[in-house]
N, C-alpha and C. Protein backbone atom coordinates (compact mmCIF):
# COMPACT_ATOMS: atom_id res chain seq x y z
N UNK A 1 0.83 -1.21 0.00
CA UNK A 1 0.00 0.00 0.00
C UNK A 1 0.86 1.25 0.00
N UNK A 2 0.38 2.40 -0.76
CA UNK A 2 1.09 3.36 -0.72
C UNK A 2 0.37 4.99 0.07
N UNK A 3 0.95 4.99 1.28
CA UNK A 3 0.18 6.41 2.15
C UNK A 3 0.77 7.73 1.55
N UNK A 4 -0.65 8.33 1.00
CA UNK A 4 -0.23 9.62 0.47
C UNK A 4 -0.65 11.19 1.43
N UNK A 5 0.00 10.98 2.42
CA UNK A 5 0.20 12.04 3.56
C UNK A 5 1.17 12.99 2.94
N UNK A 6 2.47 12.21 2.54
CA UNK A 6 2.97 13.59 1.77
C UNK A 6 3.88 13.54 0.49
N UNK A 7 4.58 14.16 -0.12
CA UNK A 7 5.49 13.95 -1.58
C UNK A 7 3.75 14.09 -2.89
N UNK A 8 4.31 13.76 -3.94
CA UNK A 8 3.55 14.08 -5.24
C UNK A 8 1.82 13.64 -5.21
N UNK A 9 1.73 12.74 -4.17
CA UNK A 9 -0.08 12.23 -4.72
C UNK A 9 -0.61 12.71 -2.99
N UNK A 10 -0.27 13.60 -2.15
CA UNK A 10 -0.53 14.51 -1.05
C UNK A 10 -1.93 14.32 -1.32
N UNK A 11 -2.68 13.93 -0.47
CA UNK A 11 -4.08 14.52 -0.24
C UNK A 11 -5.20 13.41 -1.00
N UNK A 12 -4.62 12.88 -1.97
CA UNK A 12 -5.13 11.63 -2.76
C UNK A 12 -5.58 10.28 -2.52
N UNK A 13 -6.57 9.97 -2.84
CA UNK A 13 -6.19 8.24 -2.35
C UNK A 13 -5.38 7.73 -2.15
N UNK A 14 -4.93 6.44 -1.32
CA UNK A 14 -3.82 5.67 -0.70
C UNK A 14 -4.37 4.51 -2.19
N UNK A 15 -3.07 4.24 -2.64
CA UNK A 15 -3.02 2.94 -3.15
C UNK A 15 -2.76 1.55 -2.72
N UNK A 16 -3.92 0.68 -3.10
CA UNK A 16 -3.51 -0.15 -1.88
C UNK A 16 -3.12 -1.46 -2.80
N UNK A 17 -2.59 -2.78 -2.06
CA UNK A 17 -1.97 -3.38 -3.11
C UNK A 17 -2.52 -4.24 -3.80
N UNK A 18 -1.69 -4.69 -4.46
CA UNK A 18 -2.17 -4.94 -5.68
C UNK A 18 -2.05 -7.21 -6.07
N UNK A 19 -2.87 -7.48 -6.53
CA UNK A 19 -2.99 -8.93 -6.79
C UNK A 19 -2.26 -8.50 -8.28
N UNK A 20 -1.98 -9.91 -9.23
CA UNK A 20 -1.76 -10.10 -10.36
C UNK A 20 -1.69 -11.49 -10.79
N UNK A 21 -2.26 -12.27 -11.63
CA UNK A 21 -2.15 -13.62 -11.96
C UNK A 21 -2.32 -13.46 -13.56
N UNK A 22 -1.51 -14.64 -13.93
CA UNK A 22 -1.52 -14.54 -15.89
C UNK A 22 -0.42 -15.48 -16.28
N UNK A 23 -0.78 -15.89 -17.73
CA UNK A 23 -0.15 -16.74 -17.95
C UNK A 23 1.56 -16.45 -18.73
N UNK A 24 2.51 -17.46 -18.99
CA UNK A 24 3.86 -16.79 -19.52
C UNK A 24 4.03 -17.98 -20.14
N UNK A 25 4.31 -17.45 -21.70
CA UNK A 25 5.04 -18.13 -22.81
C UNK A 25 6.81 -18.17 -22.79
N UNK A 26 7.09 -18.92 -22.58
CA UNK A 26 8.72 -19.00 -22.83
C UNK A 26 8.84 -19.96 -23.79
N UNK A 27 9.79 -19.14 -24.55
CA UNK A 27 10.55 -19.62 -25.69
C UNK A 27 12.62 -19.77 -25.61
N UNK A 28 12.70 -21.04 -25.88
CA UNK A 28 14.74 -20.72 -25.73
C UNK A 28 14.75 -21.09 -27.43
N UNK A 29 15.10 -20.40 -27.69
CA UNK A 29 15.67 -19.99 -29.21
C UNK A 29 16.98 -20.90 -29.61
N UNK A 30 17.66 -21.10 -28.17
CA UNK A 30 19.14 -22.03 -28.89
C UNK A 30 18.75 -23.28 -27.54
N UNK A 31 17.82 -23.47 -28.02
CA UNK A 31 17.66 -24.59 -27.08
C UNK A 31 17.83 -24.92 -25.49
N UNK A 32 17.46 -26.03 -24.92
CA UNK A 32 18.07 -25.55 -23.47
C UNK A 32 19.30 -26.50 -23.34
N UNK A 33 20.43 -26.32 -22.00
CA UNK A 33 20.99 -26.75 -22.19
C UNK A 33 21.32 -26.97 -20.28
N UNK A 34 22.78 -27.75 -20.23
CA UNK A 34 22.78 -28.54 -19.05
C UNK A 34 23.01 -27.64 -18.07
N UNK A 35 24.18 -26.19 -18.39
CA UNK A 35 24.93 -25.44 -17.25
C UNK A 35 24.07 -24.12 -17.73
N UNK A 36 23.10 -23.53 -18.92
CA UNK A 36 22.93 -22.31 -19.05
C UNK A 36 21.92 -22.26 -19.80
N UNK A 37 21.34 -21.09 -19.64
CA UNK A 37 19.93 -21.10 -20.78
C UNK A 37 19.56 -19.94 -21.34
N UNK A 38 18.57 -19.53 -22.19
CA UNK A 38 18.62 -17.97 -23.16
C UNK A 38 17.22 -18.39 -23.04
N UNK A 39 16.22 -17.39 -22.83
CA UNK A 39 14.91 -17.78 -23.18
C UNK A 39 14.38 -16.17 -23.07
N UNK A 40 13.18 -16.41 -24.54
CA UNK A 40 12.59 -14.93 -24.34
C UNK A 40 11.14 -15.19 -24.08
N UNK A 41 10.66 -14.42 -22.89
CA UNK A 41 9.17 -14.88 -22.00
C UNK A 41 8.28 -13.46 -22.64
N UNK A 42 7.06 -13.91 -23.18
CA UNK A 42 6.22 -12.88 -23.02
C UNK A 42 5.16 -13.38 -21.60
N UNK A 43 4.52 -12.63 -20.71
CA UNK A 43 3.93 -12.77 -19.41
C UNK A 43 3.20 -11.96 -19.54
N UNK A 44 1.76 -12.08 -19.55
CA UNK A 44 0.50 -11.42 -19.42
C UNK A 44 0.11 -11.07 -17.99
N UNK A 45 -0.57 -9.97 -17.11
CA UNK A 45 -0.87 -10.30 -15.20
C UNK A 45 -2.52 -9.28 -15.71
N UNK A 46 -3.61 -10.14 -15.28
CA UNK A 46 -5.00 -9.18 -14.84
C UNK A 46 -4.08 -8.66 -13.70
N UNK A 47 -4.67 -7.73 -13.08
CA UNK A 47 -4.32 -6.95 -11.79
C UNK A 47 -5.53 -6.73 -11.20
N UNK A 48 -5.51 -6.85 -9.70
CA UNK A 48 -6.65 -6.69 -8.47
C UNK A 48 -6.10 -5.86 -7.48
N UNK A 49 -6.90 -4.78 -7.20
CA UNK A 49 -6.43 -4.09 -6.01
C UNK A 49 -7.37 -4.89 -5.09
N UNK A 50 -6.85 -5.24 -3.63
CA UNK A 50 -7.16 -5.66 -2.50
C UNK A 50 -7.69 -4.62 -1.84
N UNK A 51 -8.48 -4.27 -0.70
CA UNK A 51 -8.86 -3.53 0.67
C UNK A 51 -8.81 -4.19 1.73
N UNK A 52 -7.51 -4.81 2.42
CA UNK A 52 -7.38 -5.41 3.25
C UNK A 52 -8.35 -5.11 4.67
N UNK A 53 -8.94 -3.81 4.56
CA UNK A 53 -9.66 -3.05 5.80
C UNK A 53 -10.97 -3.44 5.39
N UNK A 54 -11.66 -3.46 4.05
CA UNK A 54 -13.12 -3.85 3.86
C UNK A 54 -13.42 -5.34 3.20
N UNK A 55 -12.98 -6.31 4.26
CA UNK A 55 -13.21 -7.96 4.08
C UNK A 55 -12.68 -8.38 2.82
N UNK A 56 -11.29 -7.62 2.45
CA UNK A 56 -10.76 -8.17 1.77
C UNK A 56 -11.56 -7.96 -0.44
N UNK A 57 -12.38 -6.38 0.32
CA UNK A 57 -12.51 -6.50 -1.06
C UNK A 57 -11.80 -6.23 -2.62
N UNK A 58 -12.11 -6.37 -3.83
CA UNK A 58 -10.79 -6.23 -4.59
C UNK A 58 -11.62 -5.47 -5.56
N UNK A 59 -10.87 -4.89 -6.51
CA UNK A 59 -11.03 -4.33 -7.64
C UNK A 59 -10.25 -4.49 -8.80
N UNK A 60 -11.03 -4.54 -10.09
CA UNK A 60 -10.30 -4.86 -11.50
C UNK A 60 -9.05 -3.38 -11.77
N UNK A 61 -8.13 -3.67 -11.67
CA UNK A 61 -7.42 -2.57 -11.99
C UNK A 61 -6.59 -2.80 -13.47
N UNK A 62 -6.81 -3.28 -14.43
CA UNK A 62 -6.35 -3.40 -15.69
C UNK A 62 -5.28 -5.04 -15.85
N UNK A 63 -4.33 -4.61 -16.94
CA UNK A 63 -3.53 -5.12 -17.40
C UNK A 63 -2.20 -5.28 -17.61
N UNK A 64 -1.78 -5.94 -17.36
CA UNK A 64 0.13 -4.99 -17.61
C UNK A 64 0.67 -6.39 -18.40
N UNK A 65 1.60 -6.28 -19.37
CA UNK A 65 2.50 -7.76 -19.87
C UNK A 65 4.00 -6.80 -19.93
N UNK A 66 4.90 -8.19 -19.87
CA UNK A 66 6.34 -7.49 -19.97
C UNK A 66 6.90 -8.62 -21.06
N UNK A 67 7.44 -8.24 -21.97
CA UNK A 67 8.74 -8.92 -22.78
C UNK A 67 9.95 -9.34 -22.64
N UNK A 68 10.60 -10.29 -21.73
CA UNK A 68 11.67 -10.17 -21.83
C UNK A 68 12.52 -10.96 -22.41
N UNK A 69 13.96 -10.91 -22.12
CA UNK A 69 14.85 -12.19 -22.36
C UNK A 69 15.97 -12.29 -21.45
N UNK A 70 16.31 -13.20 -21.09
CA UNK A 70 16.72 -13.52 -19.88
C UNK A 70 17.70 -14.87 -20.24
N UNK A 71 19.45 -14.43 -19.68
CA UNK A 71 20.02 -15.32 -19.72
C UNK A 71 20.27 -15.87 -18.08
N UNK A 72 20.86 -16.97 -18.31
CA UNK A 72 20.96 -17.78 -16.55
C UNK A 72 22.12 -18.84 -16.71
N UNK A 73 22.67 -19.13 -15.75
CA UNK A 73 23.54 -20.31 -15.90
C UNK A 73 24.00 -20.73 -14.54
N UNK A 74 24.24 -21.84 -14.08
CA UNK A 74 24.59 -22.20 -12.80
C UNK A 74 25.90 -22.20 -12.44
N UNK A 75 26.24 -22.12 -11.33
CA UNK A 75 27.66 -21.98 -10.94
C UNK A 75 28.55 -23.53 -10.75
N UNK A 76 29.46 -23.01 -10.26
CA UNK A 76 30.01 -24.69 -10.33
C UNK A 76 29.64 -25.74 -9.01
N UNK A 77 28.58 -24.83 -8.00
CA UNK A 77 27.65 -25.96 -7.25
C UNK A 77 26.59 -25.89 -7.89
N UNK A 78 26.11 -26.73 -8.50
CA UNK A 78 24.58 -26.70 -9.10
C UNK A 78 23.70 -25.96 -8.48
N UNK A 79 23.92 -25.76 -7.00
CA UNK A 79 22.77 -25.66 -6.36
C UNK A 79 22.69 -24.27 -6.52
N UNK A 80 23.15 -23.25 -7.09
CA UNK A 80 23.67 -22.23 -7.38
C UNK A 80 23.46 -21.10 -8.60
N UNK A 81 22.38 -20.61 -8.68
CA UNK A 81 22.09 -19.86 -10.03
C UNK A 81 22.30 -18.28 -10.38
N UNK A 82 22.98 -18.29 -11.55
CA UNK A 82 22.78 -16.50 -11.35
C UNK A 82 22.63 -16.30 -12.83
N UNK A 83 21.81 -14.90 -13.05
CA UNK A 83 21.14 -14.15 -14.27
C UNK A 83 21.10 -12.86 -14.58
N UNK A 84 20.69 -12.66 -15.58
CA UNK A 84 20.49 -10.80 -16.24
C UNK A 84 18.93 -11.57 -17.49
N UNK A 85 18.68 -10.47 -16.90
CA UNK A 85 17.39 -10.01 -18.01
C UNK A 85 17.42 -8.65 -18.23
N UNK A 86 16.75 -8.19 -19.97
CA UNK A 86 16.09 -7.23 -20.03
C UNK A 86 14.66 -7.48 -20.47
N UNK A 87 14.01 -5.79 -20.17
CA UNK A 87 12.32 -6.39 -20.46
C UNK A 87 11.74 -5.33 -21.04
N UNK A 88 10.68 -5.12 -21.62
CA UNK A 88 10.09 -4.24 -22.07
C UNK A 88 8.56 -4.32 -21.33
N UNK A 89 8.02 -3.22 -21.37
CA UNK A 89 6.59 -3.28 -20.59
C UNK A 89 5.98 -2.85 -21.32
N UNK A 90 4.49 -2.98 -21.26
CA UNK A 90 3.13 -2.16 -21.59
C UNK A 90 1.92 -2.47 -20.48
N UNK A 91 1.13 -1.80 -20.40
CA UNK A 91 -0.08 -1.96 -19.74
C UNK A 91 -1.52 -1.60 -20.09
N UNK A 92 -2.61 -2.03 -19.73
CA UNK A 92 -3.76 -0.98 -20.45
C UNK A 92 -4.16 0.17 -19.33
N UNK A 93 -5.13 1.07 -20.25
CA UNK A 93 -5.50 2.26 -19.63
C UNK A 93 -5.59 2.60 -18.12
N UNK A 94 -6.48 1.09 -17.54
CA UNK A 94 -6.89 1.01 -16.22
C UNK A 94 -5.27 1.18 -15.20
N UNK A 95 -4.57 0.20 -15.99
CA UNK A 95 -3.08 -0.09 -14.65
C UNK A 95 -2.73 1.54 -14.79
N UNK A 96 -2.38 1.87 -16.22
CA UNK A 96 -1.72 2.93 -15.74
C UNK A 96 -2.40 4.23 -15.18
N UNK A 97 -3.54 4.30 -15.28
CA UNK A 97 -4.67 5.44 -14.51
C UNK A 97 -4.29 4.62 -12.79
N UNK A 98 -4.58 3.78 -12.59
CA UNK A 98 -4.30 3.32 -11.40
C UNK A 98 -3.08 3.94 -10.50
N UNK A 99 -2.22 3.99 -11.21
CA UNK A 99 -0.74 4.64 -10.53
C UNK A 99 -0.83 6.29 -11.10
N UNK A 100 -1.00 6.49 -11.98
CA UNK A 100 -0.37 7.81 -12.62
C UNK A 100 -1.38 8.82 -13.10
N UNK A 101 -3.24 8.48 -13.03
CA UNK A 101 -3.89 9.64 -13.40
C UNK A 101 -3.99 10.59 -12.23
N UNK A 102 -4.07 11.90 -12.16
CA UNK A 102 -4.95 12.96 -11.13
C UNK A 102 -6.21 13.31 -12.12
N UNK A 103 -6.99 13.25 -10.99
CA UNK A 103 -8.42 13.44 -11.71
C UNK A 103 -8.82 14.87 -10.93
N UNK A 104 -9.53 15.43 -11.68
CA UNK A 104 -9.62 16.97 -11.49
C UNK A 104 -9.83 17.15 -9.92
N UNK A 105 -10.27 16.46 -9.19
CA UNK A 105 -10.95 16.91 -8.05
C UNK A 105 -9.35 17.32 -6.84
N UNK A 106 -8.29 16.06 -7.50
CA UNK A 106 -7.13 16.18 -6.70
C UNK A 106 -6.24 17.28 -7.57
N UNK A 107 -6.74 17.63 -8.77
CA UNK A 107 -5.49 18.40 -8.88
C UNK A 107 -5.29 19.68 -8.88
N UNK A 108 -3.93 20.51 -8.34
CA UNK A 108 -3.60 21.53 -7.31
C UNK A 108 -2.60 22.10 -8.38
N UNK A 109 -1.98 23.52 -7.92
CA UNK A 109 -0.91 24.30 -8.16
C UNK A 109 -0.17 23.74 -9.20
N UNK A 110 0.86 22.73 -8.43
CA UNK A 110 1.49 22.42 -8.51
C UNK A 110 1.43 20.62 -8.79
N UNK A 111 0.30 20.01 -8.79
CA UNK A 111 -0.07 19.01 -9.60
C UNK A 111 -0.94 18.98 -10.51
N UNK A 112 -0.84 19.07 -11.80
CA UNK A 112 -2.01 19.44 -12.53
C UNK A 112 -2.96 18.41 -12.97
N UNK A 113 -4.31 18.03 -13.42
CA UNK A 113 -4.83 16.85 -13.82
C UNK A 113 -3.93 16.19 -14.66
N UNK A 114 -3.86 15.40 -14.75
CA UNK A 114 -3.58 14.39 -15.56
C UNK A 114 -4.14 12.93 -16.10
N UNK A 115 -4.79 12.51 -17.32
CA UNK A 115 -5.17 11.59 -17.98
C UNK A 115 -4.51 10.68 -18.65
N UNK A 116 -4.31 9.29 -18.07
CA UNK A 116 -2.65 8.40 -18.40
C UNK A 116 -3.62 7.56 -19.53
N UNK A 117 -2.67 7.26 -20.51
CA UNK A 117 -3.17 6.39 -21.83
C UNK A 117 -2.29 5.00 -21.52
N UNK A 118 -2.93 3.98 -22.35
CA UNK A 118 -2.04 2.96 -22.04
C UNK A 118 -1.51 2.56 -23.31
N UNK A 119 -0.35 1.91 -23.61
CA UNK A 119 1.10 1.58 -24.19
C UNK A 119 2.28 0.85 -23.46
N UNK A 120 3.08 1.91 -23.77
CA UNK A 120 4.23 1.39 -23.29
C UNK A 120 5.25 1.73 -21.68
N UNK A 121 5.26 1.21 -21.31
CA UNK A 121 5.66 1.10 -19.64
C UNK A 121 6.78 1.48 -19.39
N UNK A 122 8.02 1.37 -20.35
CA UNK A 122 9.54 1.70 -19.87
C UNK A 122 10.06 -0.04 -19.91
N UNK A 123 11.35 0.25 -19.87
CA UNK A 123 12.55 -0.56 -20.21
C UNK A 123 12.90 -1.19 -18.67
N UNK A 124 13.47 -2.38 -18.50
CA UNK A 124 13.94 -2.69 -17.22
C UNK A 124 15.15 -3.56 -17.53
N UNK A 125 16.33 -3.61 -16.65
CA UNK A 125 17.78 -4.60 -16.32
C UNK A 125 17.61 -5.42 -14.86
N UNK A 126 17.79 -6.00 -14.70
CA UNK A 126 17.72 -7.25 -13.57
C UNK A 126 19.08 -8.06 -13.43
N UNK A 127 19.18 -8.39 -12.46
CA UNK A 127 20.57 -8.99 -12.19
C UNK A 127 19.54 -10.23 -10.67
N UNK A 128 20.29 -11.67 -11.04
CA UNK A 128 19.46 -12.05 -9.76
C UNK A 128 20.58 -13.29 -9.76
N UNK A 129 20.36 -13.79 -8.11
CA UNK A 129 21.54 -15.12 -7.56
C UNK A 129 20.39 -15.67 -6.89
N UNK A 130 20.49 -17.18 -6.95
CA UNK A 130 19.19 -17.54 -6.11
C UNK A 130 20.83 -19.09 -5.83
N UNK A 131 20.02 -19.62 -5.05
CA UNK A 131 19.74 -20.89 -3.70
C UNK A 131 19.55 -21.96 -3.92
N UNK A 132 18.87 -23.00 -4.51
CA UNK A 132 18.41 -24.22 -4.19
C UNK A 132 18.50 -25.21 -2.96
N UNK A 133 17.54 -24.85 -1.67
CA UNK A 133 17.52 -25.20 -0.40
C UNK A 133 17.57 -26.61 -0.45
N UNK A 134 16.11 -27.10 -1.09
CA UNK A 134 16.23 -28.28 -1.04
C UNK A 134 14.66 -28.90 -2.49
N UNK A 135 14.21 -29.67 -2.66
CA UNK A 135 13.86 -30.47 -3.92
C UNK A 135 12.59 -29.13 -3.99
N UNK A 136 12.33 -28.52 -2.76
CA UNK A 136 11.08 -27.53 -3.19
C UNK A 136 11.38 -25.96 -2.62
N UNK A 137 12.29 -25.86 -2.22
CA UNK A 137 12.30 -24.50 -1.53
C UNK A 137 13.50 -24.13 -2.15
N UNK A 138 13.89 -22.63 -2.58
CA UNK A 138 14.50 -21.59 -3.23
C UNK A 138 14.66 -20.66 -2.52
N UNK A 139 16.22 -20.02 -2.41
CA UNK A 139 15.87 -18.60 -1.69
C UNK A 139 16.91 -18.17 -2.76
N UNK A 140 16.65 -16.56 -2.93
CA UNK A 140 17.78 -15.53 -3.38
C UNK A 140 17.67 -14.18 -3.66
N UNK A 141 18.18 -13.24 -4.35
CA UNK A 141 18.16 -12.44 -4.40
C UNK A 141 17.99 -11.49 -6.00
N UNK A 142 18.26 -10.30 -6.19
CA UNK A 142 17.46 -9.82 -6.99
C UNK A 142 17.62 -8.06 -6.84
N UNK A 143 18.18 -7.33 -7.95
CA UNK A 143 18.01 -6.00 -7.96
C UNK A 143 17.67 -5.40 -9.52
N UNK A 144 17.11 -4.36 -9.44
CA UNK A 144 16.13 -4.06 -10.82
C UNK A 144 16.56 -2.88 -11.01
N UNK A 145 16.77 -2.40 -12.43
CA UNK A 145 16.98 -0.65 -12.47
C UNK A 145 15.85 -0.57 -13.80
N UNK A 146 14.63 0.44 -13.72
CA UNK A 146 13.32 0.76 -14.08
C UNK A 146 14.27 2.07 -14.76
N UNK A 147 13.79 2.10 -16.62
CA UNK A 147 14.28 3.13 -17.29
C UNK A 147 12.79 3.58 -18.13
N UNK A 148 12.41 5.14 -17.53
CA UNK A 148 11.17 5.46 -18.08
C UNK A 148 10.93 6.19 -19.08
N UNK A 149 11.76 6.96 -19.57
CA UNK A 149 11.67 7.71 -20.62
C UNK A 149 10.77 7.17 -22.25
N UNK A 150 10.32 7.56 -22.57
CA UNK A 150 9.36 7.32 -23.69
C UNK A 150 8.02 6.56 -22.74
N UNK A 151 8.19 6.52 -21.82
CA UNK A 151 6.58 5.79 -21.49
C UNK A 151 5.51 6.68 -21.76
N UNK A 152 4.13 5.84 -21.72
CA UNK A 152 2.98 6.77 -21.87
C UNK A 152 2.60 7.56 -20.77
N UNK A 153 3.07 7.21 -19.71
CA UNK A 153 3.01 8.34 -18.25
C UNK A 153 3.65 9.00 -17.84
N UNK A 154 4.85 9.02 -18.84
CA UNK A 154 5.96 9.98 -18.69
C UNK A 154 5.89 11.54 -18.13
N UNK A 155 4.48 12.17 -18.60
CA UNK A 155 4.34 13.73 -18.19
C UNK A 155 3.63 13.68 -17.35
N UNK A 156 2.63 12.67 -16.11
CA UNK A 156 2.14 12.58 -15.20
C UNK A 156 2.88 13.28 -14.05
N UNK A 157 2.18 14.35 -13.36
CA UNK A 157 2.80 15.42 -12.40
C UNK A 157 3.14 14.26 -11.36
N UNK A 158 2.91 12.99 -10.81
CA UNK A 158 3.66 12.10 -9.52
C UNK A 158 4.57 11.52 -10.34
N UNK A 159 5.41 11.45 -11.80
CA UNK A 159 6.27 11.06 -11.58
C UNK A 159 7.42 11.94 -11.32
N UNK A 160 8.19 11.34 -10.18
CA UNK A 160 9.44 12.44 -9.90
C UNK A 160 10.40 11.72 -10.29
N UNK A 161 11.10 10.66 -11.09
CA UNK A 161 12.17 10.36 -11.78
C UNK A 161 12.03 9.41 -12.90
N UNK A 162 12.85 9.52 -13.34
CA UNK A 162 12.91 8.65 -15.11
C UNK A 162 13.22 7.17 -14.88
N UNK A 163 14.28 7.16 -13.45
CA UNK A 163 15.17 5.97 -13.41
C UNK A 163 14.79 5.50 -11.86
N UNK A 164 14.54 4.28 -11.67
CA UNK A 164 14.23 3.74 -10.33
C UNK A 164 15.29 2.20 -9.90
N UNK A 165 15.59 1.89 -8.78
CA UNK A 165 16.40 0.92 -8.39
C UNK A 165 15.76 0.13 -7.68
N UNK A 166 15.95 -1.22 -7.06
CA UNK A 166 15.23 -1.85 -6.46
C UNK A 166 15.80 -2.91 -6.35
N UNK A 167 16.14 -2.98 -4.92
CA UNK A 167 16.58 -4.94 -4.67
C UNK A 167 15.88 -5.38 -3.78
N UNK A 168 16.15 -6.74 -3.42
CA UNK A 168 15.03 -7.32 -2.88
C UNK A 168 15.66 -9.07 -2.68
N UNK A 169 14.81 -9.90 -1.54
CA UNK A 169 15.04 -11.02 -1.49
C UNK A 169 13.60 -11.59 -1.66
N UNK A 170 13.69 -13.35 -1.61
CA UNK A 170 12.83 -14.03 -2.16
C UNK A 170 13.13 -15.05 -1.46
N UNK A 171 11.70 -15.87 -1.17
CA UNK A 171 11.80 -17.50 -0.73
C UNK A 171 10.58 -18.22 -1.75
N UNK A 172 11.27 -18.86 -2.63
CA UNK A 172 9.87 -19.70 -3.48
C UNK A 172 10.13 -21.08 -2.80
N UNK A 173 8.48 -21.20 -2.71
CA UNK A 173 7.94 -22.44 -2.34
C UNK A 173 7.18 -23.47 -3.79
N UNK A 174 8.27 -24.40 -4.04
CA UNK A 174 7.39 -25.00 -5.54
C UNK A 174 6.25 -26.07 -4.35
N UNK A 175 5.15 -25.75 -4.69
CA UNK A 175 4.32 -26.52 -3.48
C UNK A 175 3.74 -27.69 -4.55
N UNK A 176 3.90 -27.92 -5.74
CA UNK A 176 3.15 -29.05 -6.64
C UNK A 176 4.17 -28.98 -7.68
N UNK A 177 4.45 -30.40 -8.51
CA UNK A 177 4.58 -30.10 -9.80
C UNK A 177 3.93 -31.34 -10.59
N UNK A 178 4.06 -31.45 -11.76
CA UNK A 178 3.05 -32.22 -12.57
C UNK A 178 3.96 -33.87 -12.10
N UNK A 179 3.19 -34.49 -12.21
CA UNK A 179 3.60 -35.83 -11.89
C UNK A 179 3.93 -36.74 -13.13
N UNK A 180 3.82 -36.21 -14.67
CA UNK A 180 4.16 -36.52 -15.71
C UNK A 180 5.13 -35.60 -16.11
N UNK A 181 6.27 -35.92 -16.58
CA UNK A 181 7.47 -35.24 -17.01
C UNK A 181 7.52 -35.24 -18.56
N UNK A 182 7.95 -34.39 -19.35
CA UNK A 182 7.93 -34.19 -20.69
C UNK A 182 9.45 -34.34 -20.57
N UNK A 183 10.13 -35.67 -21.90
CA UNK A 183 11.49 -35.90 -22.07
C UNK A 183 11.95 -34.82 -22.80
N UNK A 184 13.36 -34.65 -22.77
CA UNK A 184 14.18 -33.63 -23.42
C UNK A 184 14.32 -34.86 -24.81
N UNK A 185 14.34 -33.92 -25.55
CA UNK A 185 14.91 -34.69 -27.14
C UNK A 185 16.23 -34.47 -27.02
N UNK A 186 17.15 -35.35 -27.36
CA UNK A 186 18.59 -35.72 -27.05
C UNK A 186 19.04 -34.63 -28.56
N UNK A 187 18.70 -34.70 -29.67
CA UNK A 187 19.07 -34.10 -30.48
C UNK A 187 18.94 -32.50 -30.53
N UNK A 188 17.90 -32.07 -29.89
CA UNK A 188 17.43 -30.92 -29.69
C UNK A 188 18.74 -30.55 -28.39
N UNK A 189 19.38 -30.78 -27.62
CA UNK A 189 20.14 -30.57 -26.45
C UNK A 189 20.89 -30.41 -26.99
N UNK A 190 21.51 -31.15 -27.81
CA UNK A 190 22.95 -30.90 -28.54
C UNK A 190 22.79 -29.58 -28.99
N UNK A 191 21.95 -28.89 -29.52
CA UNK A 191 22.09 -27.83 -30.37
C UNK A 191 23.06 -26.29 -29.87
């Protein structure tokens, strides 16, 4: 959730957070392989805002997909992974009104209305090291640098920078996986 007591959205609704579920196409172009992999993911997310204060109610807040491609390769303990991706974004009207419109009633002096269109989202770099605990649990890490220039919300009076940073840790829990395995083609590996 984001409290807007003070800085650019002062006086405005609090944004509160946000759900996302959707599906992701990955493609590896040079195949996969034993120590490293290249794959380019397109990833679709609906988005739900939550009200954790009113029984958990939610709201449709649009669309967002990202493009990326993403290399990875393991270290010399297997158990051991590290990566770079880049990505491209877009979203529809709703996500980005969600973060970035002022609608006349909030806007002031020095924030003027603003009406966000949806397109294109900005550019992103990722760098990440993860863990392998044990046959289902993952931990690691993860930092992001967000490049905004040409987005469609670019002239929205709350944004105050072009460029954003962000690290962060992680614990994935694989809690299921399919109990039928799809074989690797031996010829396809070689490639």
């Amino acid at each position: 959730p984001v409290d807007n007591e003070d800085g650019p959205r002062e006086g405005m609704p609090d944004l509160l957070p946000l759900l996302e579920a959707g599906p992701a196409l990955k493609w590896w172009p040079l195949g996969r392989h034993k120590d490293w992999s290249l794959h380019v993911q397109l990833a679709g997310r609906l988005t739900a805002s939550v009200d954790v204060e009113d029984d958990l109610a939610t709201a449709y807040e649009g669309w967002r997909s990202e493009l990326s491609i993403t290399y990875a390769r393991y270290l010399a303990d297997p158990r051991w992974r590290c990566g770079t991706s880049l990505s491209l974004g877009a979203a529809s009207v709703d996500y980005h009104r969600y973060f970035y419109d002022v609608p006349d009633a909030y806007a002031t002096e020095d924030r003027p209305a603003y009406d966000a269109a949806a397109g294109y989202s900005g550019a992103g770099w990722s760098v990440f090291l993860s863990r392998k605990l044990t046959r289902t649990l993952t931990t690691g890490g993860y930092a992001r640098w967000d490049h905004l220039p040409g987005a469609v919300y670019e002239d929205s009076p709350l944004i105050e920078r072009e460029n954003t940073f962000m690290a962060g840790l992680a614990v994935i829990w694989r809690f299921a996986e399919s109990t039928q395995r799809v074989q690797r083609q031996p010829d396809r590996d070689a490639r």
